[in-house]
Protein backbone atom coordinates (compact mmCIF):
# COMPACT_ATOMS: atom_id res chain seq x y z
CA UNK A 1 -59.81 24.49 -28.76
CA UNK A 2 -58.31 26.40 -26.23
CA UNK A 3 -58.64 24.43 -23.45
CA UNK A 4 -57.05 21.41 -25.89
CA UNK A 5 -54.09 23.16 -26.20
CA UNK A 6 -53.78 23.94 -22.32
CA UNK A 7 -53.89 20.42 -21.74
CA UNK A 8 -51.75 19.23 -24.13
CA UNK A 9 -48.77 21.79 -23.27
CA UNK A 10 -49.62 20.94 -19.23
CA UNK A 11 -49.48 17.23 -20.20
CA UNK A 12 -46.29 17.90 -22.12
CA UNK A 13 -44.72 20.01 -19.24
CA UNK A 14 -45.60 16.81 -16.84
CA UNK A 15 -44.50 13.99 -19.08
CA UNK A 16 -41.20 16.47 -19.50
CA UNK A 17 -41.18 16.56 -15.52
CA UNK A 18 -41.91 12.74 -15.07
CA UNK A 19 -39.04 12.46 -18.08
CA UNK A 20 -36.50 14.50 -15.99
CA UNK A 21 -37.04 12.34 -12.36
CA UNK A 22 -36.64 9.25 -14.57
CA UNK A 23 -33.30 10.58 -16.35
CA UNK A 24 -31.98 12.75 -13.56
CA UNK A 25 -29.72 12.43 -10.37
CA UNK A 26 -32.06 12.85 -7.69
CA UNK A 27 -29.87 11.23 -4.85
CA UNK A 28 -26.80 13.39 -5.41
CA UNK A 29 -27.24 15.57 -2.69
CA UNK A 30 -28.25 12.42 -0.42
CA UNK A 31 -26.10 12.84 3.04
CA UNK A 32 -24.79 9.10 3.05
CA UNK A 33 -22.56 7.41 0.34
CA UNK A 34 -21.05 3.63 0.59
CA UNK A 35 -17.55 3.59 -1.73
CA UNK A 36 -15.92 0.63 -3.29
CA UNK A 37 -12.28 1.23 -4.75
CA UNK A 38 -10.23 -0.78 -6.76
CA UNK A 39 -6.60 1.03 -7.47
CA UNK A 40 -4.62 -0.82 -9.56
CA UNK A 41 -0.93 0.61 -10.05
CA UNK A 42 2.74 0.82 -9.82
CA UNK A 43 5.15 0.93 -6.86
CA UNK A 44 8.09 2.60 -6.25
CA UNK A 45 9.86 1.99 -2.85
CA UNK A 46 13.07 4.29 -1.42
CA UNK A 47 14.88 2.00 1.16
CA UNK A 48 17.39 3.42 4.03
CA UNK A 49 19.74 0.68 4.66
CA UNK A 50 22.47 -0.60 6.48
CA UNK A 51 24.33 -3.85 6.25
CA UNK A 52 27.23 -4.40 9.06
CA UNK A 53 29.62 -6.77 8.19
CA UNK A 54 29.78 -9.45 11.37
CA UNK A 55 31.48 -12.30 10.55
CA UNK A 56 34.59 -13.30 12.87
CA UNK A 57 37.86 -11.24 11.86
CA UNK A 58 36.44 -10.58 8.25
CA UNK A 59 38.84 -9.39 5.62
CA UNK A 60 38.11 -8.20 2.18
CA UNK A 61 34.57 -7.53 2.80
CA UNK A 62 32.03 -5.54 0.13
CA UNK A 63 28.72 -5.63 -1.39
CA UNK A 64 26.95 -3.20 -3.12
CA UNK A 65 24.11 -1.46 -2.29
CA UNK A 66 20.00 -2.68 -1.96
CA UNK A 67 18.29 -1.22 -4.64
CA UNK A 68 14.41 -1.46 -5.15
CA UNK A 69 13.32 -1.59 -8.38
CA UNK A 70 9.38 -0.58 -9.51
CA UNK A 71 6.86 -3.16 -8.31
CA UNK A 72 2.96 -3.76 -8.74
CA UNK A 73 -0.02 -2.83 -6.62
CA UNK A 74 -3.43 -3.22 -6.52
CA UNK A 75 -6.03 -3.75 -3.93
CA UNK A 76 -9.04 -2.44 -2.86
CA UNK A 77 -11.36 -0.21 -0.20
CA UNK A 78 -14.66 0.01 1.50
CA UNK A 79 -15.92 3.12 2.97
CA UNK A 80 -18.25 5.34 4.07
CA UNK A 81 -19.16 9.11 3.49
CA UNK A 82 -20.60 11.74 5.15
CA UNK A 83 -21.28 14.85 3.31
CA UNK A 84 -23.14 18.27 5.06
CA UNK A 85 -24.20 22.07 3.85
CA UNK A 86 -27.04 22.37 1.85
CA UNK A 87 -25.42 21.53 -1.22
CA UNK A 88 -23.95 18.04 0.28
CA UNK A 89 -20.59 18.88 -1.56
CA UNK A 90 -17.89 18.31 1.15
CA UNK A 91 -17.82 15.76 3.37
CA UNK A 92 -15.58 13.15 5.65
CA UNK A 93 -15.01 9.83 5.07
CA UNK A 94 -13.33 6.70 6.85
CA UNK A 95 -12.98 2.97 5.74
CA UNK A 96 -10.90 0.03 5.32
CA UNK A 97 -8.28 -0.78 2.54
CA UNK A 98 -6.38 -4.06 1.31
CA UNK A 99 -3.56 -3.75 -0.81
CA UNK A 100 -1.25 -6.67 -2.69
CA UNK A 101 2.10 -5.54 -4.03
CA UNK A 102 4.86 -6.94 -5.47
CA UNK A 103 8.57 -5.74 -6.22
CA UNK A 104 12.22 -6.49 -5.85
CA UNK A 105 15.38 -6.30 -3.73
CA UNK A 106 18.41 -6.52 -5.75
CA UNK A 107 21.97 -7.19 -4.99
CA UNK A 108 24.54 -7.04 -7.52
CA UNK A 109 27.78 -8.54 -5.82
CA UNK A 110 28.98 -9.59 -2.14
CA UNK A 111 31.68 -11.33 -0.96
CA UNK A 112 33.41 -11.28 2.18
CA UNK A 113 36.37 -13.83 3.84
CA UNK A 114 36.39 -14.50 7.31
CA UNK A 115 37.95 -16.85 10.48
CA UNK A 116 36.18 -20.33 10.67
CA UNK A 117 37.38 -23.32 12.26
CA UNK A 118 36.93 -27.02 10.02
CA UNK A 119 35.02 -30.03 11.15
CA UNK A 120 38.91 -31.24 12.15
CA UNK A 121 39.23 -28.16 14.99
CA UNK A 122 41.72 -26.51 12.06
CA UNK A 123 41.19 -22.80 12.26
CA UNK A 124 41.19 -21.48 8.22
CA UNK A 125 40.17 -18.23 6.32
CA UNK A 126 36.89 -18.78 4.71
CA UNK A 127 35.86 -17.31 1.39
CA UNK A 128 32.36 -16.59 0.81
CA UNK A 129 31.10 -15.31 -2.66
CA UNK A 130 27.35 -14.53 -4.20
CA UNK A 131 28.12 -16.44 -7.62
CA UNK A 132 25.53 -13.63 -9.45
CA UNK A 133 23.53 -10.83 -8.50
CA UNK A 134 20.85 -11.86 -5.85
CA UNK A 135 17.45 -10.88 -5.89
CA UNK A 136 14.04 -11.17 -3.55
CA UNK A 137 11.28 -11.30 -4.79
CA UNK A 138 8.79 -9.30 -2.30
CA UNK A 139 5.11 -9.11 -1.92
CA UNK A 140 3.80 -7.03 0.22
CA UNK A 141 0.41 -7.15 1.87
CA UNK A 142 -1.20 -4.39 4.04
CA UNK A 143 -4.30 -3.21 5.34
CA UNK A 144 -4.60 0.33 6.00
CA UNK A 145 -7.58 2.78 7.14
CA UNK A 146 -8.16 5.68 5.14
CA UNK A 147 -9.58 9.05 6.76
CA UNK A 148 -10.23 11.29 4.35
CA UNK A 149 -11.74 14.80 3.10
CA UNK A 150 -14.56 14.27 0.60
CA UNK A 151 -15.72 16.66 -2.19
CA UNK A 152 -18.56 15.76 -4.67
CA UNK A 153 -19.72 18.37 -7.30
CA UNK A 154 -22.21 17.63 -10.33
CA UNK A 155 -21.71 18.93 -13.85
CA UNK A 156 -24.88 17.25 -15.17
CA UNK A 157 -27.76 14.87 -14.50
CA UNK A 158 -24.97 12.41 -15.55
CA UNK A 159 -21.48 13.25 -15.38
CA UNK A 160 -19.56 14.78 -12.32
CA UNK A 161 -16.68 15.40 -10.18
CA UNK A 162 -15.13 13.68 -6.69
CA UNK A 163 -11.91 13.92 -4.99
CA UNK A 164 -10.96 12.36 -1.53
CA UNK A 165 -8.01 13.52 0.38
CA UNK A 166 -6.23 12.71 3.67
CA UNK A 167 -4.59 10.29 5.57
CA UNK A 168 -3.76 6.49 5.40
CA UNK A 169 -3.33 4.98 9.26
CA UNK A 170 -1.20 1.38 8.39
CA UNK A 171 -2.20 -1.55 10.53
CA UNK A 172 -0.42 -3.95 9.75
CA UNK A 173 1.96 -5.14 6.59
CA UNK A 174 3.94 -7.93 5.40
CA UNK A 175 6.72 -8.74 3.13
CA UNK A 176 7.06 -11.90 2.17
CA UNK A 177 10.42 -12.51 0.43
CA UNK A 178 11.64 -15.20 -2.32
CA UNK A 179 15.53 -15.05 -2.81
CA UNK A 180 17.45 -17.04 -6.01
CA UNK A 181 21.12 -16.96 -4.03
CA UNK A 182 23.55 -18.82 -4.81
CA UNK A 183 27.38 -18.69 -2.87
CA UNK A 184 31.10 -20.61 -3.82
CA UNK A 185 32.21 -21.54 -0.43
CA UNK A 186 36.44 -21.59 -0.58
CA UNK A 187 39.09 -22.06 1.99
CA UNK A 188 42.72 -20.83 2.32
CA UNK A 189 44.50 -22.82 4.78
CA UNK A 190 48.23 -21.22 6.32
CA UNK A 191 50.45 -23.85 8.64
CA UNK A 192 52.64 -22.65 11.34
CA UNK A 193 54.65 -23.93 14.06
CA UNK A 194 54.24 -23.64 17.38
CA UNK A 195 56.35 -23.22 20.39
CA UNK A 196 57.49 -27.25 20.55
CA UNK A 197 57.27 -27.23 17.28
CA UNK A 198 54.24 -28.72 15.88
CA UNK A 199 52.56 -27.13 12.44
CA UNK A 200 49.29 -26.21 13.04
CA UNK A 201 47.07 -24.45 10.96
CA UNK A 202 46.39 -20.43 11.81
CA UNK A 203 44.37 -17.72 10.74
CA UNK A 204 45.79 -15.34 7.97
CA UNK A 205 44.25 -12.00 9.00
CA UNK A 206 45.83 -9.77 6.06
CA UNK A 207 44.15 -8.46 2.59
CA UNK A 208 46.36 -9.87 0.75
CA UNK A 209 46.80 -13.73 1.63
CA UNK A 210 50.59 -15.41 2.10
CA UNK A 211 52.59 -16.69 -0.87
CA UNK A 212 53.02 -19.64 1.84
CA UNK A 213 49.31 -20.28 2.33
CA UNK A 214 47.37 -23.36 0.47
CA UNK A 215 44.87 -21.96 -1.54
CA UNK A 216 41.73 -23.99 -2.36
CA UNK A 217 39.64 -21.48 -4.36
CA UNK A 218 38.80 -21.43 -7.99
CA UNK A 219 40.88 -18.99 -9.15
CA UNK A 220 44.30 -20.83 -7.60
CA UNK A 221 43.05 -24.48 -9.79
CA UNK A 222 41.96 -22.58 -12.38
CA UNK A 223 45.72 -20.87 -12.96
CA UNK A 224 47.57 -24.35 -12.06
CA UNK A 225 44.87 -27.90 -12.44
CA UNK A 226 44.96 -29.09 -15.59
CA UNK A 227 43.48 -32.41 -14.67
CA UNK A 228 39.36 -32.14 -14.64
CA UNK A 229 37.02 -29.69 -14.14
CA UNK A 230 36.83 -27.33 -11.54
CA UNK A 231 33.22 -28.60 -9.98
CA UNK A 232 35.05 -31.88 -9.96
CA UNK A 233 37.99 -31.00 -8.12
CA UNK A 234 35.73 -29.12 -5.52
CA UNK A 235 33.72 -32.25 -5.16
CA UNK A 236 36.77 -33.81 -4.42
CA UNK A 237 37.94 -31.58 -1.75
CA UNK A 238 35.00 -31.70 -0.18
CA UNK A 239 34.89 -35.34 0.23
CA UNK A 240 38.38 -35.02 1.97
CA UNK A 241 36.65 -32.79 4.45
CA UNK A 242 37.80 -29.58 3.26
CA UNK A 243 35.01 -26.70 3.58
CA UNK A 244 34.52 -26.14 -0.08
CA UNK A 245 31.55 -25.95 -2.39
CA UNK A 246 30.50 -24.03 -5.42
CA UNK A 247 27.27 -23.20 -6.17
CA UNK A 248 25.47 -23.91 -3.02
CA UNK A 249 22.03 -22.96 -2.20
CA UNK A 250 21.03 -21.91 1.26
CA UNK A 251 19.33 -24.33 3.30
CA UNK A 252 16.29 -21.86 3.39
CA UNK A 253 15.65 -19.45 0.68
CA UNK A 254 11.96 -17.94 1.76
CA UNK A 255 10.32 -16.25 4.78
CA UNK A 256 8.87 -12.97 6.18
CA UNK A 257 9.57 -9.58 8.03
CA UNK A 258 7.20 -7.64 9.35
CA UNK A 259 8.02 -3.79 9.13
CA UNK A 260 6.77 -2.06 12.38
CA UNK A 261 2.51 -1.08 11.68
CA UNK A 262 1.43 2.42 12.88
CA UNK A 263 2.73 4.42 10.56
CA UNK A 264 0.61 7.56 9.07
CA UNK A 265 0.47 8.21 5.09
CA UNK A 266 -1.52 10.17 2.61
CA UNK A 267 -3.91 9.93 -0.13
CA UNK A 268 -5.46 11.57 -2.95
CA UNK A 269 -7.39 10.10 -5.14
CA UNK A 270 -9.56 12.70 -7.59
CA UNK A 271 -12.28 11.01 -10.08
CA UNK A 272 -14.60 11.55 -12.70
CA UNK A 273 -18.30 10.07 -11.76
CA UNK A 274 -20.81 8.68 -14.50
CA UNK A 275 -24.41 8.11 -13.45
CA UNK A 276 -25.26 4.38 -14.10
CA UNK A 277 -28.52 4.51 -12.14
CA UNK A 278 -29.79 6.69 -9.50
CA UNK A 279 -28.32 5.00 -6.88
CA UNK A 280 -25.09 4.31 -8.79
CA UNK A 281 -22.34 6.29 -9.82
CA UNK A 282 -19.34 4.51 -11.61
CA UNK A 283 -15.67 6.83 -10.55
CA UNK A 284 -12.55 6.49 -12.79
CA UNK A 285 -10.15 8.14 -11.98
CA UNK A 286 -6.09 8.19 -10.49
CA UNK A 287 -4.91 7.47 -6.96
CA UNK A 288 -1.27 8.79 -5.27
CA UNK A 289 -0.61 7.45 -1.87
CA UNK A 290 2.74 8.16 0.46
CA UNK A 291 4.09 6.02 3.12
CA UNK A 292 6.60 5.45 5.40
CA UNK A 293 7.42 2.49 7.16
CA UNK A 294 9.90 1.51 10.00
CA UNK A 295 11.84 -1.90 10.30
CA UNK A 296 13.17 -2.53 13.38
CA UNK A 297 16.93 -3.77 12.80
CA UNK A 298 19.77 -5.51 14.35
CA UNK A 299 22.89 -4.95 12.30
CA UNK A 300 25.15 -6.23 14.93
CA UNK A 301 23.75 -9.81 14.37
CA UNK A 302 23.14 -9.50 11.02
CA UNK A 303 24.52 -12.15 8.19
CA UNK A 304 23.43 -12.93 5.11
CA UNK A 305 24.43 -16.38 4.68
CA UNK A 306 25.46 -18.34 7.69
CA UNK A 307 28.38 -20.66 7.93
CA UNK A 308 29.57 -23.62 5.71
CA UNK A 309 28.04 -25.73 7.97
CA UNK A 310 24.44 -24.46 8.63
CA UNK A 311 24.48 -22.34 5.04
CA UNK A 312 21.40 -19.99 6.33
CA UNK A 313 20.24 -17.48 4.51
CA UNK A 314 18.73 -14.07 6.38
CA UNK A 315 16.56 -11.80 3.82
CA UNK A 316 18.30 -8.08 2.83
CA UNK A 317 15.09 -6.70 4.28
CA UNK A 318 16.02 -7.26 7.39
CA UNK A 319 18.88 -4.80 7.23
CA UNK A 320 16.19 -2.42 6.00
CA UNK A 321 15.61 0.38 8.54
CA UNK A 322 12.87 2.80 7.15
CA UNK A 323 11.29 2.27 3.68
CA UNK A 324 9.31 5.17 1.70
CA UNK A 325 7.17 3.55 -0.60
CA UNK A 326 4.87 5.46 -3.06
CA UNK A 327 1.97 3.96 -5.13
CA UNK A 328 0.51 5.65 -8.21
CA UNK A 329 -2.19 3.74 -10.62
CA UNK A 330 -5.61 4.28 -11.95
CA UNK A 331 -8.68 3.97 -9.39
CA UNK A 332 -11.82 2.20 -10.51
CA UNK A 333 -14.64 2.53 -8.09
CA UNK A 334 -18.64 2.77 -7.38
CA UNK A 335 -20.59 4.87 -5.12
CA UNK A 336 -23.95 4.24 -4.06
CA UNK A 337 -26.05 6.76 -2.35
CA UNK A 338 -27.60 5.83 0.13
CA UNK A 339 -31.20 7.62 1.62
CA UNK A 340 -34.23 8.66 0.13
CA UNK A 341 -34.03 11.76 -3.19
CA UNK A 342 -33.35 14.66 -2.29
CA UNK A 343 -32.51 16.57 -5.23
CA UNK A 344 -35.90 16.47 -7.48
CA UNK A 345 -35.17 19.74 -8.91
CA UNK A 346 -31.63 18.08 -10.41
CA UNK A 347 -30.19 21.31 -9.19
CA UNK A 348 -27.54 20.09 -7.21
CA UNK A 349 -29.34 21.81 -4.09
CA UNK A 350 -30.97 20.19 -0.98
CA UNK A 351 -34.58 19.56 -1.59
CA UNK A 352 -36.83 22.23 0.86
């Protein structure tokens, strides 16, 4: 009877044993772990900007300021880990990271009047005016390599702890643009004479335009027409040549700028680990990551919509000089371990 029961409790104790390598985590402490991250999040970019006003002899210039509002990101990683001690709990890490994101550059007003000669050699004041608020649309794609700090701790056979933290080395990135724009083209005309005595048309540099001058601008028809519409009256001055047009639409109204790659963030991305198998641990958890990118600018050339004639439009991005964009979302990822077990004992401790 007694040697019954000492088989049945060693039989137990191995069947508990066989139980516990079945259920546990015997490749935590494995040196070698492949991670796949998906953050999915919002953006939030800080733009330093500067737009110079170049148009020939402009008067009456202003436009507010470039504001970014909060965008969308999400992307993804691939890397690999390499953890040391006996324990295997810190370690380094490197890999490769994609990331979509999507905002917008707003605009609430600009208008600016400026020297401009007609397709009839006449020299005239031209007045150029955003009819709303104009917006970009952005997305931005970049691919990044993260080098990071690794940390890995166990709480159970099932549930633990990981955290990576360091720095994000851009490569390259792209912001592709889609602007809605929309401008009223008007003209103010002022006729002088010359020395023999010929009127000719000149260029009235002051603020505040001539009682003398002949105004063709909306607000002039709309205090004295009172026969048709306004569109129709511009329609009509532009078919006697006169550089007018209201609601015009540039001639391009998409296109990209490149901000300058190289630039050196952070990251931090802690997460809570579940067992799913062995192998496979699923992470959920947050991710924070800080950079700063530089645009390389020439405000002395800048405009934002050509001429009356050529009516091209030139994204606010490129007056953009630096940009500090910030990204904060949830991370869902999977690690898989990679090696043979090395953690029978579930212990959390490098097997002997």
């Amino acid at each position: 009877m007694k040697k019954i029961v000492l088989l049945m409790v060693a039989a137990g104790a191995g069947f508990s044993a066989m139980a516990q390598v079945r259920g546990g985590d015997n490749f935590y402490a494995s040196k070698w772990v492949i991670d796949l991250n998906v953050p999915v999040g919002v953006l939030m970019q800080s733009p330093t900007t500067k737009m110079d006003i170049n148009y020939t002899d402009a008067v009456n210039a202003r436009h507010s300021d470039i504001k970014m509002g909060m965008g969308m990101s999400y992307g993804a990683d691939l890397g690999f880990g390499y953890f040391i001690g006996k324990q295997r709990k810190f370690g380094i890490g490197a890999g490769i990271q994609y990331l979509s994101q999507a905002g917008d550059a707003t605009m609430d007003n600009f208008h600016v009047e400026y020297r401009d000669n007609d397709s009839k050699g006449n020299v005239y004041r031209q007045l150029l005016t955003a009819t709303h608020a104009i917006k970009e649309e952005m997305t931005i794609t970049s691919i990044n390599i993260p080098v990071v700090l690794k940390y890995k701790h166990r709480l159970n056979t099932r549930v633990g702890i990981a955290v990576d933290a360091g720095i994000v080395y851009n490569v390259s990135i792209q912001n592709k643009w889609k602007s809605d724009a929309e401008f009223n083209y008007e003209a103010i005309y002022q006729l002088a004479k010359d020395a023999n005595g010929d009127v000719k048309s000149v260029y009235d540099n002051q603020p505040v335009y001539s009682d003398k001058d002949i105004l063709y601008t909306v607000a002039a028809y709309t205090r004295t027409n009172s026969v048709g519409t306004i569109p129709e009256v511009f329609d009509a001055l532009r078919a006697q040549g006169k550089p007018v047009e209201l609601k015009v639409k540039p001639s391009n109204n998409s296109g990209t700028v490149n901000y300058t790659s190289g630039s050196i963030g952070f990251i931090f991305r802690p997460t809570v680990t579940y067992r799913l198998a062995n192998r496979i641990h699923l992470n959920v958890g947050i991710m924070a990551a800080y950079q700063s990118f530089q645009n390389k600018t020439d405000g002395s050339n800048y405009l934002l919509m050509d001429g009356y004639t050529s009516r091209k439009y030139t994204s606010m991005l490129n007056t953009v000089s630096a940009s500090n964009n910030l990204t904060l979302g949830l991370n869902l990822g999977v690690r898989y371990f990679l090696g043979t077990p090395k953690d029978a004992q579930f212990d959390g401790k490098f097997d002997n």
